[in-house]
PDBML (XML) file of the C-alpha atoms, coordinates in Angstrom:
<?xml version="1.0" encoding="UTF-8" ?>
<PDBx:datablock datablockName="MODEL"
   xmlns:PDBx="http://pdbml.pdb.org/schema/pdbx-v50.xsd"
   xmlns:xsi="http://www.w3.org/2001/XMLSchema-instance"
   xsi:schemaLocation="http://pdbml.pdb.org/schema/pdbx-v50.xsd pdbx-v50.xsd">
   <PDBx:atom_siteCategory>
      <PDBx:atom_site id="1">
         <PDBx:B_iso_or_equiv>0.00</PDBx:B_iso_or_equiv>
         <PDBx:Cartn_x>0.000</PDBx:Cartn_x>
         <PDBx:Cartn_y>0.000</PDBx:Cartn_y>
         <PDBx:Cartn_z>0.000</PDBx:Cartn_z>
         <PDBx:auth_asym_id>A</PDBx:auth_asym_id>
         <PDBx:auth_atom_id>CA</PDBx:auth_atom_id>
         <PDBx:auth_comp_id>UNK</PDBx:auth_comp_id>
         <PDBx:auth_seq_id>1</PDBx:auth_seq_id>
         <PDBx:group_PDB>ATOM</PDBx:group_PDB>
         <PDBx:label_alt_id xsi:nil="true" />
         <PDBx:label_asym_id>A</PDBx:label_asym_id>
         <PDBx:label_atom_id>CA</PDBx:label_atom_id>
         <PDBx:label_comp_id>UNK</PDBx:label_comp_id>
         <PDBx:label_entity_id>1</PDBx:label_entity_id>
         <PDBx:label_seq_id>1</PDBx:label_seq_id>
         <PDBx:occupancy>1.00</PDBx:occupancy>
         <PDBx:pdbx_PDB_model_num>1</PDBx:pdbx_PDB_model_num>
         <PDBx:type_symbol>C</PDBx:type_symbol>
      </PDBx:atom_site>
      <PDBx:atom_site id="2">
         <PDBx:B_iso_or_equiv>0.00</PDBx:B_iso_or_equiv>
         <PDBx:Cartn_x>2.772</PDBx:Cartn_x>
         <PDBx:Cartn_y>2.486</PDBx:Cartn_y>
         <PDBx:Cartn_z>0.755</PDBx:Cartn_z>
         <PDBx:auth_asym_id>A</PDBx:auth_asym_id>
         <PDBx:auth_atom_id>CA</PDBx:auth_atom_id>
         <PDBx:auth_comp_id>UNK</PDBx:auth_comp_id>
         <PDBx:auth_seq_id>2</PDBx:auth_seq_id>
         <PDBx:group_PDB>ATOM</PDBx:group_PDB>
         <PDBx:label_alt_id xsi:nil="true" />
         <PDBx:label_asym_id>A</PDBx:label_asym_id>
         <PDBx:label_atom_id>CA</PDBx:label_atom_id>
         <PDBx:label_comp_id>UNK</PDBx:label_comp_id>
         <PDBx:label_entity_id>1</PDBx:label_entity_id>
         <PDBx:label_seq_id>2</PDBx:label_seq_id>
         <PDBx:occupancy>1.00</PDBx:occupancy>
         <PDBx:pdbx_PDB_model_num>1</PDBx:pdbx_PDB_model_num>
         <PDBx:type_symbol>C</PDBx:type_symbol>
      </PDBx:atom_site>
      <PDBx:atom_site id="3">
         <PDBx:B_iso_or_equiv>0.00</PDBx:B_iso_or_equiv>
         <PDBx:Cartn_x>4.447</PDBx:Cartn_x>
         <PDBx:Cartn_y>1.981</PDBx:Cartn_y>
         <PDBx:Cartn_z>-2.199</PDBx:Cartn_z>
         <PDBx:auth_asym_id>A</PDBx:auth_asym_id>
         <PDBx:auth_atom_id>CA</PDBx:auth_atom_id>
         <PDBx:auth_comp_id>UNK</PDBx:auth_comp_id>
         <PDBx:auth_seq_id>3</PDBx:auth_seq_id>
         <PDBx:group_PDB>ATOM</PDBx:group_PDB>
         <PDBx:label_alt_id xsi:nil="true" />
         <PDBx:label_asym_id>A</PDBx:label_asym_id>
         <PDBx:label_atom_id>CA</PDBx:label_atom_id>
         <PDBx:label_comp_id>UNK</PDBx:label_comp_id>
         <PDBx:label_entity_id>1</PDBx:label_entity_id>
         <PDBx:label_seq_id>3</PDBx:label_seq_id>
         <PDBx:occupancy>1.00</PDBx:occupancy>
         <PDBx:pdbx_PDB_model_num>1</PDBx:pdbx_PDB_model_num>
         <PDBx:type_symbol>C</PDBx:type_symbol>
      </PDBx:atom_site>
      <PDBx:atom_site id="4">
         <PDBx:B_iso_or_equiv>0.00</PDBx:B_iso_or_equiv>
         <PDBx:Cartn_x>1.311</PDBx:Cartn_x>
         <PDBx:Cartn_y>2.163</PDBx:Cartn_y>
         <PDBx:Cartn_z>-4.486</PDBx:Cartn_z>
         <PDBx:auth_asym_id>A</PDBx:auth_asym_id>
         <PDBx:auth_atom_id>CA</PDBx:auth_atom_id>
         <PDBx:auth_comp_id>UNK</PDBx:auth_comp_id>
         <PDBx:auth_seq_id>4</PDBx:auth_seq_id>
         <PDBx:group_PDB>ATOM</PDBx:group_PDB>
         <PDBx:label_alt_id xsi:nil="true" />
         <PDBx:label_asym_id>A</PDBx:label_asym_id>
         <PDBx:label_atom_id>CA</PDBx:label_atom_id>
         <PDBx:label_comp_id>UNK</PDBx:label_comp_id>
         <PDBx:label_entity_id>1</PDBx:label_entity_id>
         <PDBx:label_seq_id>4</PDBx:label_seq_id>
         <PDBx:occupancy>1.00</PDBx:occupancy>
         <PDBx:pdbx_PDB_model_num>1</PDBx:pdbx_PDB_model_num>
         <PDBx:type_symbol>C</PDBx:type_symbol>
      </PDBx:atom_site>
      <PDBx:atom_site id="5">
         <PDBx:B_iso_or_equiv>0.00</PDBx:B_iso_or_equiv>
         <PDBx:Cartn_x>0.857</PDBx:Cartn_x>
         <PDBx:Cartn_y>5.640</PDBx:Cartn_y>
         <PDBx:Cartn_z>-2.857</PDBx:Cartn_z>
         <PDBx:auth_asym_id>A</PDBx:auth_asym_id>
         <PDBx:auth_atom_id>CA</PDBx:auth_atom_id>
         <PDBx:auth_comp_id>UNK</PDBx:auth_comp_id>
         <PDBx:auth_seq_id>5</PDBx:auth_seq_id>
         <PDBx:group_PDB>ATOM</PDBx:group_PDB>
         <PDBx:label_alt_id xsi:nil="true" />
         <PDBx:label_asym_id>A</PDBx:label_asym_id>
         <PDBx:label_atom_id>CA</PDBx:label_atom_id>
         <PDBx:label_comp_id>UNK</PDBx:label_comp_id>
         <PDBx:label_entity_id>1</PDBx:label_entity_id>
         <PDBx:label_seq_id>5</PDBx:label_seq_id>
         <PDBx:occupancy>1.00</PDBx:occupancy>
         <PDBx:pdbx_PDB_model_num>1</PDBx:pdbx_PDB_model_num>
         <PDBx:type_symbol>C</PDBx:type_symbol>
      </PDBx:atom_site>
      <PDBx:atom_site id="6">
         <PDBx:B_iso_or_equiv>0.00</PDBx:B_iso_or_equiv>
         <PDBx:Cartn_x>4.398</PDBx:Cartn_x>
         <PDBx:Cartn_y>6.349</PDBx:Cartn_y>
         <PDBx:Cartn_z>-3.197</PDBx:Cartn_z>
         <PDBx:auth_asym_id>A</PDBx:auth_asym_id>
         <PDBx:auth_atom_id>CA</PDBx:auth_atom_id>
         <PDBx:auth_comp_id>UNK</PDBx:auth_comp_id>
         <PDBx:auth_seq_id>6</PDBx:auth_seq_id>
         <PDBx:group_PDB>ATOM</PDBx:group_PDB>
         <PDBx:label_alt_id xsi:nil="true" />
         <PDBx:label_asym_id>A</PDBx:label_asym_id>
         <PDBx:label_atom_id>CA</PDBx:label_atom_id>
         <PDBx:label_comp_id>UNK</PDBx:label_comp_id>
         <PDBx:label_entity_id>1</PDBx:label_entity_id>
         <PDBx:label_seq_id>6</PDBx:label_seq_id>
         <PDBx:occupancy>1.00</PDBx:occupancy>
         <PDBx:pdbx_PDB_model_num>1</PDBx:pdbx_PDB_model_num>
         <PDBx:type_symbol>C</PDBx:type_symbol>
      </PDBx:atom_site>
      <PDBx:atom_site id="7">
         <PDBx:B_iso_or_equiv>0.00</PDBx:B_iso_or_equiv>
         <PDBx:Cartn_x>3.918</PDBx:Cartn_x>
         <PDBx:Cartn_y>5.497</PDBx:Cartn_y>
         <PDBx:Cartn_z>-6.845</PDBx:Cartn_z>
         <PDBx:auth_asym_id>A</PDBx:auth_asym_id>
         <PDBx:auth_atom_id>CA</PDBx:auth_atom_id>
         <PDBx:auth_comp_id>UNK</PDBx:auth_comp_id>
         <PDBx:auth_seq_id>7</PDBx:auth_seq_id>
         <PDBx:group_PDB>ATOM</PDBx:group_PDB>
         <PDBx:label_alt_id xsi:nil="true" />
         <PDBx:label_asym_id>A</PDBx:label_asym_id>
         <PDBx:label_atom_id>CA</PDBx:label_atom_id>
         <PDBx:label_comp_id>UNK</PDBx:label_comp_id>
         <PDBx:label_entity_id>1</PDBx:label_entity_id>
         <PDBx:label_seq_id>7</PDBx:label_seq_id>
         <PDBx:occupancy>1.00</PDBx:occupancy>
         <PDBx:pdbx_PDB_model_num>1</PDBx:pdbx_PDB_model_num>
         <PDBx:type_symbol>C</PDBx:type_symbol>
      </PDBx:atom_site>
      <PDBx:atom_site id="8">
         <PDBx:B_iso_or_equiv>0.00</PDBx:B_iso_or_equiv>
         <PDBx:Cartn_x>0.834</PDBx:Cartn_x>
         <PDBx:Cartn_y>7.421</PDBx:Cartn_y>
         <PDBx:Cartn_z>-7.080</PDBx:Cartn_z>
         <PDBx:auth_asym_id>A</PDBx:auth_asym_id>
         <PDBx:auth_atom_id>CA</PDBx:auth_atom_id>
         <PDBx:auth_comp_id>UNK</PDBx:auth_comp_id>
         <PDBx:auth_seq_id>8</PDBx:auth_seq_id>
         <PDBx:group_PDB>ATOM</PDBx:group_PDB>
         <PDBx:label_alt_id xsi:nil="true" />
         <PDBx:label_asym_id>A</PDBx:label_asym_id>
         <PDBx:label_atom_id>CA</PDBx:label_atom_id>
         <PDBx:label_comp_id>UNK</PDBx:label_comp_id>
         <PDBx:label_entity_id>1</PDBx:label_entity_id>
         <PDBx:label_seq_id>8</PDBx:label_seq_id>
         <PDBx:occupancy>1.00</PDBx:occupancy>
         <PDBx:pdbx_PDB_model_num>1</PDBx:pdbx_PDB_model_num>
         <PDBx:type_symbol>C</PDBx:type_symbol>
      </PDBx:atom_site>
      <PDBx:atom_site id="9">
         <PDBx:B_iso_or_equiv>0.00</PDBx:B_iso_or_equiv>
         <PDBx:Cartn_x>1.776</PDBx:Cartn_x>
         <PDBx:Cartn_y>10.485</PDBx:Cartn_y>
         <PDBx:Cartn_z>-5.540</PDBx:Cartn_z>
         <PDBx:auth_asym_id>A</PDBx:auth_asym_id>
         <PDBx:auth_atom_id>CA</PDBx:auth_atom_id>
         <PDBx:auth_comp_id>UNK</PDBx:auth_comp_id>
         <PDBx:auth_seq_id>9</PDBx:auth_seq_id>
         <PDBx:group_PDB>ATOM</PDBx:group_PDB>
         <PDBx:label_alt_id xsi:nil="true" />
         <PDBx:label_asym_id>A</PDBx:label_asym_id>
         <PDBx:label_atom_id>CA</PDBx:label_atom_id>
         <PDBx:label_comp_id>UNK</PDBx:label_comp_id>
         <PDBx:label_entity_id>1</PDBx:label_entity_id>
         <PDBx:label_seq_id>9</PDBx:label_seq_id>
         <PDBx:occupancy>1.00</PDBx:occupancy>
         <PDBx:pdbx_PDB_model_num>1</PDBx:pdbx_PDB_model_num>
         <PDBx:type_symbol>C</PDBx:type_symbol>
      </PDBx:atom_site>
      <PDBx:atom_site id="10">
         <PDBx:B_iso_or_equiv>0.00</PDBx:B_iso_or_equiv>
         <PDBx:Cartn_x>4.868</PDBx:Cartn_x>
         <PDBx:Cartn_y>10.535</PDBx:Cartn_y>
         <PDBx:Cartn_z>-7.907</PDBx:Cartn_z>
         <PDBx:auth_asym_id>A</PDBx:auth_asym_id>
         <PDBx:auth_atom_id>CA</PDBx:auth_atom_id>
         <PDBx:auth_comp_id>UNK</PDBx:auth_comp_id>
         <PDBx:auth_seq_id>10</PDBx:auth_seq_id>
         <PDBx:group_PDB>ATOM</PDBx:group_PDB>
         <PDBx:label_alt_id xsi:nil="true" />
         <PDBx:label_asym_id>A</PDBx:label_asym_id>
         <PDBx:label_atom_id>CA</PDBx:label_atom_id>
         <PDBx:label_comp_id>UNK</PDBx:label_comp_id>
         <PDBx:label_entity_id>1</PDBx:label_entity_id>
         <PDBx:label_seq_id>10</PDBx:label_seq_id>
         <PDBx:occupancy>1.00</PDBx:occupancy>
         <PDBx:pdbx_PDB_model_num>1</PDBx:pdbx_PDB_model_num>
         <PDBx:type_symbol>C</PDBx:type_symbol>
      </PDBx:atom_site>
      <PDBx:atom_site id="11">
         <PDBx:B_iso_or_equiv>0.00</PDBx:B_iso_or_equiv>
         <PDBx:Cartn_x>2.454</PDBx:Cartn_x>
         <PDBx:Cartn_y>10.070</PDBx:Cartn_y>
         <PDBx:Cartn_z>-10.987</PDBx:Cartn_z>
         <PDBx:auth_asym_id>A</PDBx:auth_asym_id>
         <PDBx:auth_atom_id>CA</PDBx:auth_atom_id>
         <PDBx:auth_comp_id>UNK</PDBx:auth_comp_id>
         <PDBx:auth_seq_id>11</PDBx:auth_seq_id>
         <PDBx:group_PDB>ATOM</PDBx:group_PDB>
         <PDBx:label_alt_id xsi:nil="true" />
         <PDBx:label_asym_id>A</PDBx:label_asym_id>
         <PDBx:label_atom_id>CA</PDBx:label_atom_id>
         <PDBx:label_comp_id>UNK</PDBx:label_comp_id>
         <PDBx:label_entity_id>1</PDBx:label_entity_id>
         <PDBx:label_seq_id>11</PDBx:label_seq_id>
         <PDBx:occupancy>1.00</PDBx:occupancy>
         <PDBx:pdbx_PDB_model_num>1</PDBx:pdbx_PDB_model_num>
         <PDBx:type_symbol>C</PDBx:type_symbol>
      </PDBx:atom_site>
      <PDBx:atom_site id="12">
         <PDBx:B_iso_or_equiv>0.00</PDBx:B_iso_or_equiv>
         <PDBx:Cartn_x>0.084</PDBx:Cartn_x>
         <PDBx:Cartn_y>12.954</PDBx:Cartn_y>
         <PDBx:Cartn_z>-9.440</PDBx:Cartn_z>
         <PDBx:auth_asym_id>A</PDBx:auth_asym_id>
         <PDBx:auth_atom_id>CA</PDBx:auth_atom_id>
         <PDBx:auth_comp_id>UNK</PDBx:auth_comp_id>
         <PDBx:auth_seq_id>12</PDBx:auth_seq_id>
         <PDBx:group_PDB>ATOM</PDBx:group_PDB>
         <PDBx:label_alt_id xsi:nil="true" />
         <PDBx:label_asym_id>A</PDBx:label_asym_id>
         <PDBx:label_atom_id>CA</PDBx:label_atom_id>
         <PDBx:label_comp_id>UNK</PDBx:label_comp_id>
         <PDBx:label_entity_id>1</PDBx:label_entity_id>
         <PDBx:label_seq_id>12</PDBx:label_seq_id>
         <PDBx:occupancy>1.00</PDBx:occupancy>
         <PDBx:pdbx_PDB_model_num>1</PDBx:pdbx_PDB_model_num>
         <PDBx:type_symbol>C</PDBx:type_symbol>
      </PDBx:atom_site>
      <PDBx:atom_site id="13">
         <PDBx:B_iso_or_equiv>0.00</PDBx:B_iso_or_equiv>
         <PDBx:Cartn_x>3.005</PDBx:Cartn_x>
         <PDBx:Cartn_y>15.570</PDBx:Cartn_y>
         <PDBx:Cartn_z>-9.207</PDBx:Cartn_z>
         <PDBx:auth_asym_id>A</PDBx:auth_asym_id>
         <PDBx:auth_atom_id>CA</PDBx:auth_atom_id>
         <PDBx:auth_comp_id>UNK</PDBx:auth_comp_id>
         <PDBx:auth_seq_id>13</PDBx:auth_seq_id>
         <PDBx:group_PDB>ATOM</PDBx:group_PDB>
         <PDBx:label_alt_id xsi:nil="true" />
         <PDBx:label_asym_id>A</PDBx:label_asym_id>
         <PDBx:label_atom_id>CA</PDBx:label_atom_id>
         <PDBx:label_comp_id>UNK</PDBx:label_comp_id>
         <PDBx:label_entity_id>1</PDBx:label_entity_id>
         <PDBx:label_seq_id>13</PDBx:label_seq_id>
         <PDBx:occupancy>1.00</PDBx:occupancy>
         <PDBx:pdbx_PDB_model_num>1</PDBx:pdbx_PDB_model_num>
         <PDBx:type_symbol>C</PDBx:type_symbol>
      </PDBx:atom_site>
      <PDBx:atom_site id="14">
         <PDBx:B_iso_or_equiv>0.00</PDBx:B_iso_or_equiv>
         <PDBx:Cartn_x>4.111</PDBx:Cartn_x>
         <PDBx:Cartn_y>15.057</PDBx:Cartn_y>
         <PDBx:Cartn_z>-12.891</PDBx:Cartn_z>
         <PDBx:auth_asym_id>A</PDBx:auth_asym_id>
         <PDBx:auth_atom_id>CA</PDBx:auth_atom_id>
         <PDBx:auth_comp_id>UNK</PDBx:auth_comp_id>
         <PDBx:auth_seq_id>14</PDBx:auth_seq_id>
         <PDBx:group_PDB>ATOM</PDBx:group_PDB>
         <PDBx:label_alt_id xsi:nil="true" />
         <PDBx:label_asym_id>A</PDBx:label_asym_id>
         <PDBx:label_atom_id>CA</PDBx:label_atom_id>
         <PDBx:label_comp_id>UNK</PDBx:label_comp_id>
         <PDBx:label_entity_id>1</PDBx:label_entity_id>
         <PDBx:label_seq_id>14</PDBx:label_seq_id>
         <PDBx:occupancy>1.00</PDBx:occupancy>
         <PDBx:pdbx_PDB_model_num>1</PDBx:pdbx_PDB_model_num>
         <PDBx:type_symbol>C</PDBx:type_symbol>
      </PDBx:atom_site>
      <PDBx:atom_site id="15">
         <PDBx:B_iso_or_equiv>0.00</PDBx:B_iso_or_equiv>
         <PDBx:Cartn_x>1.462</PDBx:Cartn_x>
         <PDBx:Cartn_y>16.132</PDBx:Cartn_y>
         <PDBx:Cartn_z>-14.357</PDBx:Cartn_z>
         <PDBx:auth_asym_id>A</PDBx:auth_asym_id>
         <PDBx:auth_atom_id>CA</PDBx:auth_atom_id>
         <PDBx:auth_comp_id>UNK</PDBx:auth_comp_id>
         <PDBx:auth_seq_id>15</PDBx:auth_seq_id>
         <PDBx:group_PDB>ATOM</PDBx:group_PDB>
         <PDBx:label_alt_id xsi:nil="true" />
         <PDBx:label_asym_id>A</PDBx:label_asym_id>
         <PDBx:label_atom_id>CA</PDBx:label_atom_id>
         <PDBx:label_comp_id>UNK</PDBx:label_comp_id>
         <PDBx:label_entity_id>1</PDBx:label_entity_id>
         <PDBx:label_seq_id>15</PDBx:label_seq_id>
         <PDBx:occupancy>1.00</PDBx:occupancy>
         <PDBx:pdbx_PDB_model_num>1</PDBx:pdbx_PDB_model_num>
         <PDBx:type_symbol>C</PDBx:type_symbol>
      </PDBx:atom_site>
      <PDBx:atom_site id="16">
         <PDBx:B_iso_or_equiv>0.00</PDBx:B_iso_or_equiv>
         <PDBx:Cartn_x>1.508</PDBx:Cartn_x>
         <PDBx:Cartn_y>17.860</PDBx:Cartn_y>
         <PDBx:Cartn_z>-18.154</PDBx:Cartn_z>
         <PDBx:auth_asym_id>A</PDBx:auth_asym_id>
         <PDBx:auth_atom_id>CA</PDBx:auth_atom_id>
         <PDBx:auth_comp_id>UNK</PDBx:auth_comp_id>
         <PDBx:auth_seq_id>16</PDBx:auth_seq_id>
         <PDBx:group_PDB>ATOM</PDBx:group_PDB>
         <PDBx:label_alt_id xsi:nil="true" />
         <PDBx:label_asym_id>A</PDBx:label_asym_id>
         <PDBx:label_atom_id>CA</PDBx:label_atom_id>
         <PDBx:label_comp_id>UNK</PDBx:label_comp_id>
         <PDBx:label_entity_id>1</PDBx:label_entity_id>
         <PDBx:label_seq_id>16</PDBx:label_seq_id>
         <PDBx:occupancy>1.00</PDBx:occupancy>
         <PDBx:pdbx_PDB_model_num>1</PDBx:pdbx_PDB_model_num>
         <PDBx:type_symbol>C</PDBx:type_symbol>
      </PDBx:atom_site>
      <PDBx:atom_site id="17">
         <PDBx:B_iso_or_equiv>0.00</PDBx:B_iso_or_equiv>
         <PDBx:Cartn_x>0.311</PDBx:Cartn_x>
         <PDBx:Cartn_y>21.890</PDBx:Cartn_y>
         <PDBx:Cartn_z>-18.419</PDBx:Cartn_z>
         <PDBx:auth_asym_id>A</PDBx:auth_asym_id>
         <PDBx:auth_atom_id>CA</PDBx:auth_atom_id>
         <PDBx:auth_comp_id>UNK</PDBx:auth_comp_id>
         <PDBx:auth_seq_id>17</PDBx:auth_seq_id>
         <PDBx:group_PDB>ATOM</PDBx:group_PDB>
         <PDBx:label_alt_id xsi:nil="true" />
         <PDBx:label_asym_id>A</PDBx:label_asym_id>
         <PDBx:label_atom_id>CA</PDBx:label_atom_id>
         <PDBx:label_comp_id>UNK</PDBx:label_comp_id>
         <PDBx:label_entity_id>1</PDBx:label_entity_id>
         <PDBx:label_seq_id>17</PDBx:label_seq_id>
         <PDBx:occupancy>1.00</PDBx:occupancy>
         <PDBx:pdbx_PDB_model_num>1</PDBx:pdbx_PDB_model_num>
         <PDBx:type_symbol>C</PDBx:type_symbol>
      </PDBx:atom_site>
      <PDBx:atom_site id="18">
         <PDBx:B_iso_or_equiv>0.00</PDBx:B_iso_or_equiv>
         <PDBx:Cartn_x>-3.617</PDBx:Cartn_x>
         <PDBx:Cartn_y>22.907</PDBx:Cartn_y>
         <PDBx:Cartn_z>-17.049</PDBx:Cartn_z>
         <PDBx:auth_asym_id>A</PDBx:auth_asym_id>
         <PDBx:auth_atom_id>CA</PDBx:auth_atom_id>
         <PDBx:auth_comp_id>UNK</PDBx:auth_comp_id>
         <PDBx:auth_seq_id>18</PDBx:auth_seq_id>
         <PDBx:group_PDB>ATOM</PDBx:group_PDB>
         <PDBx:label_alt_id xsi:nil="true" />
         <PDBx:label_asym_id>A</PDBx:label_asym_id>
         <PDBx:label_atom_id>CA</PDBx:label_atom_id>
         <PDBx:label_comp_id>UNK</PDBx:label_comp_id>
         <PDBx:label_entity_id>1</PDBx:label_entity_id>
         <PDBx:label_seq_id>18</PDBx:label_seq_id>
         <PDBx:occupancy>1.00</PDBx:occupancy>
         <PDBx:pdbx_PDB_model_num>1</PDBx:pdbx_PDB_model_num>
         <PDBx:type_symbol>C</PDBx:type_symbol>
      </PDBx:atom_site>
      <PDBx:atom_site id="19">
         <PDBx:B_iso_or_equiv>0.00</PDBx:B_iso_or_equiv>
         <PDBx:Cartn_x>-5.481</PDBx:Cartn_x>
         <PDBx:Cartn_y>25.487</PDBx:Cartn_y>
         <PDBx:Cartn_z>-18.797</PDBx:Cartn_z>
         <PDBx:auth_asym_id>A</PDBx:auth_asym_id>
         <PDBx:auth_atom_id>CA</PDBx:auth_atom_id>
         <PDBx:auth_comp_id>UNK</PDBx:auth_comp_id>
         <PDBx:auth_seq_id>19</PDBx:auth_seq_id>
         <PDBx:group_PDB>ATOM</PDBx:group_PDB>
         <PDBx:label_alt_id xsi:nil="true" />
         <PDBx:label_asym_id>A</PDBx:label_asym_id>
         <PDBx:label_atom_id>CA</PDBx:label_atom_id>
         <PDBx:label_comp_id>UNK</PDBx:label_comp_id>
         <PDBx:label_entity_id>1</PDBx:label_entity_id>
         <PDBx:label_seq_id>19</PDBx:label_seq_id>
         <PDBx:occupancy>1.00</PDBx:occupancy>
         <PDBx:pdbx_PDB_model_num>1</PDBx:pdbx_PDB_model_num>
         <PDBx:type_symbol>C</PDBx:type_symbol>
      </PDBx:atom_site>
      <PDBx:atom_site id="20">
         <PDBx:B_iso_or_equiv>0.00</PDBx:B_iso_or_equiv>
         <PDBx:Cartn_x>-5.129</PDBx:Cartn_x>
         <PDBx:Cartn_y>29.123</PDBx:Cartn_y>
         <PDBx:Cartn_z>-17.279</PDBx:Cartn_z>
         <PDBx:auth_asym_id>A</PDBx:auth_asym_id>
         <PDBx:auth_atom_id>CA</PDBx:auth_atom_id>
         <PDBx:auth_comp_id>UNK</PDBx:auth_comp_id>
         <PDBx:auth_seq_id>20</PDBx:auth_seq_id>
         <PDBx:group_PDB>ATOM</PDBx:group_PDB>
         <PDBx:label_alt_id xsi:nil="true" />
         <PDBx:label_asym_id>A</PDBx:label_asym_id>
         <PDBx:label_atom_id>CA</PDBx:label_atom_id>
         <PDBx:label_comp_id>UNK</PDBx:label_comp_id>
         <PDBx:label_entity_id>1</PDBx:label_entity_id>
         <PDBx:label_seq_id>20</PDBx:label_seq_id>
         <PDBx:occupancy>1.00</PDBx:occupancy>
         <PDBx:pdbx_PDB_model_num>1</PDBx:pdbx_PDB_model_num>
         <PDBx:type_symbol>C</PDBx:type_symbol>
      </PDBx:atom_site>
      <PDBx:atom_site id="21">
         <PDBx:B_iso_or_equiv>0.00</PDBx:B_iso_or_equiv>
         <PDBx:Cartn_x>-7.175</PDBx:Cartn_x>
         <PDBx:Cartn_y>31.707</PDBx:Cartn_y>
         <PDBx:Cartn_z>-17.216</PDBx:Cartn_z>
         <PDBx:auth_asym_id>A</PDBx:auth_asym_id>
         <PDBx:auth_atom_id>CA</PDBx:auth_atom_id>
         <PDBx:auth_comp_id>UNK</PDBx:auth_comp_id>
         <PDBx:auth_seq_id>21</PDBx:auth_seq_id>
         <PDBx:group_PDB>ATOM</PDBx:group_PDB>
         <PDBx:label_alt_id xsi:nil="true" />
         <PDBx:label_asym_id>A</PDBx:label_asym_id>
         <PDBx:label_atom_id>CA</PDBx:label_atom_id>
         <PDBx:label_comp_id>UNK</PDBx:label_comp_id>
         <PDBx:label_entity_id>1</PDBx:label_entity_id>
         <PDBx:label_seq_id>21</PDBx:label_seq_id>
         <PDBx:occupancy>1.00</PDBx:occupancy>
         <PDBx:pdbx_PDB_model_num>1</PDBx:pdbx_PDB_model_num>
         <PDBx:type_symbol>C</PDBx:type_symbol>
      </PDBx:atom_site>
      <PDBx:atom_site id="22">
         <PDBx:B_iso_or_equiv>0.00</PDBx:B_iso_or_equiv>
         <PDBx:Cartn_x>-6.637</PDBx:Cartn_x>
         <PDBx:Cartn_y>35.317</PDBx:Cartn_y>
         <PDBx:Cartn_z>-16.662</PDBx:Cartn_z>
         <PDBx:auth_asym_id>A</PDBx:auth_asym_id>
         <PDBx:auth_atom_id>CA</PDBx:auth_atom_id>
         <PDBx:auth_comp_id>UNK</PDBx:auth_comp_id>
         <PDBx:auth_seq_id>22</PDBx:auth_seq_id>
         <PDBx:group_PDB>ATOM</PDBx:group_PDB>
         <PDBx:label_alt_id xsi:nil="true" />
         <PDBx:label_asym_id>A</PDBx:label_asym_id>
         <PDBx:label_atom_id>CA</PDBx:label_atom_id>
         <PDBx:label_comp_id>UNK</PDBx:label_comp_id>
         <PDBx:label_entity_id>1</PDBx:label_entity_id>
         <PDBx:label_seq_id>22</PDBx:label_seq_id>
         <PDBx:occupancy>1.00</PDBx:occupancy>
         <PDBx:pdbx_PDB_model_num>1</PDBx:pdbx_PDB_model_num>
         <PDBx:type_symbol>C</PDBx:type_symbol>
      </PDBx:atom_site>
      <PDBx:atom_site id="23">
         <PDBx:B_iso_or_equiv>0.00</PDBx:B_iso_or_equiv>
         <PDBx:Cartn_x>-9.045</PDBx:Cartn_x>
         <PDBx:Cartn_y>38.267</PDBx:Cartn_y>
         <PDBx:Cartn_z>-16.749</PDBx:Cartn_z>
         <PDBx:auth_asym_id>A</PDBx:auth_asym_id>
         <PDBx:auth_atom_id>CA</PDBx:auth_atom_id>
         <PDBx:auth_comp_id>UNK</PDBx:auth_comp_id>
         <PDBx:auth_seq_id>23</PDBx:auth_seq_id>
         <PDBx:group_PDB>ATOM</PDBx:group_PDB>
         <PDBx:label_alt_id xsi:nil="true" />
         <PDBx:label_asym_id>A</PDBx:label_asym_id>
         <PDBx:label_atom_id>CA</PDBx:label_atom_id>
         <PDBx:label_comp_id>UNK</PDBx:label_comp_id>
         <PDBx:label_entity_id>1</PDBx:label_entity_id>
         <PDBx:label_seq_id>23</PDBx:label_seq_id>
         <PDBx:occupancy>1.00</PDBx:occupancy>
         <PDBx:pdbx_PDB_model_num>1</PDBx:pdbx_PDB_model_num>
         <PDBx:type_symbol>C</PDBx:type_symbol>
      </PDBx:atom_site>
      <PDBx:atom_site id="24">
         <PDBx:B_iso_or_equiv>0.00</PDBx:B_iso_or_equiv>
         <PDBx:Cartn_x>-7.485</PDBx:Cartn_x>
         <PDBx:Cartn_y>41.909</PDBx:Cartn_y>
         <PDBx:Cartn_z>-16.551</PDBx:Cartn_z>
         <PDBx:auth_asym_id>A</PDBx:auth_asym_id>
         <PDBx:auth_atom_id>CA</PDBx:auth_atom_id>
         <PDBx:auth_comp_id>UNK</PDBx:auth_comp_id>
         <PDBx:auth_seq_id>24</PDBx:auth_seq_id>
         <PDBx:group_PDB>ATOM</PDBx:group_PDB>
         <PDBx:label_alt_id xsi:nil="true" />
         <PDBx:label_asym_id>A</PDBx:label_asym_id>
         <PDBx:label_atom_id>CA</PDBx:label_atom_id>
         <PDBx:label_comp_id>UNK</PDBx:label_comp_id>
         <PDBx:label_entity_id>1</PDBx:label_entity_id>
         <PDBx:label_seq_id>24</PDBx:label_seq_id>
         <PDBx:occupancy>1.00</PDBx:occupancy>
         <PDBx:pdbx_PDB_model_num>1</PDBx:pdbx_PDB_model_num>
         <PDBx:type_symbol>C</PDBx:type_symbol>
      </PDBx:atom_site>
   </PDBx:atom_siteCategory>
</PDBx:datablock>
């Protein structure tokens, strides 16, 4: 179990771009 998290929590921080917004 703690190495599936490890692995998961790995995979969850490397993570490609998200869409940002910005309104000015």
């Amino acid at each position: 179990g703690l190495t599936a998290l490890g692995l998961f929590a790995s995979v969850a921080q490397a993570h490609g771009p998200t869409r940002q917004k910005i309104v000015v």
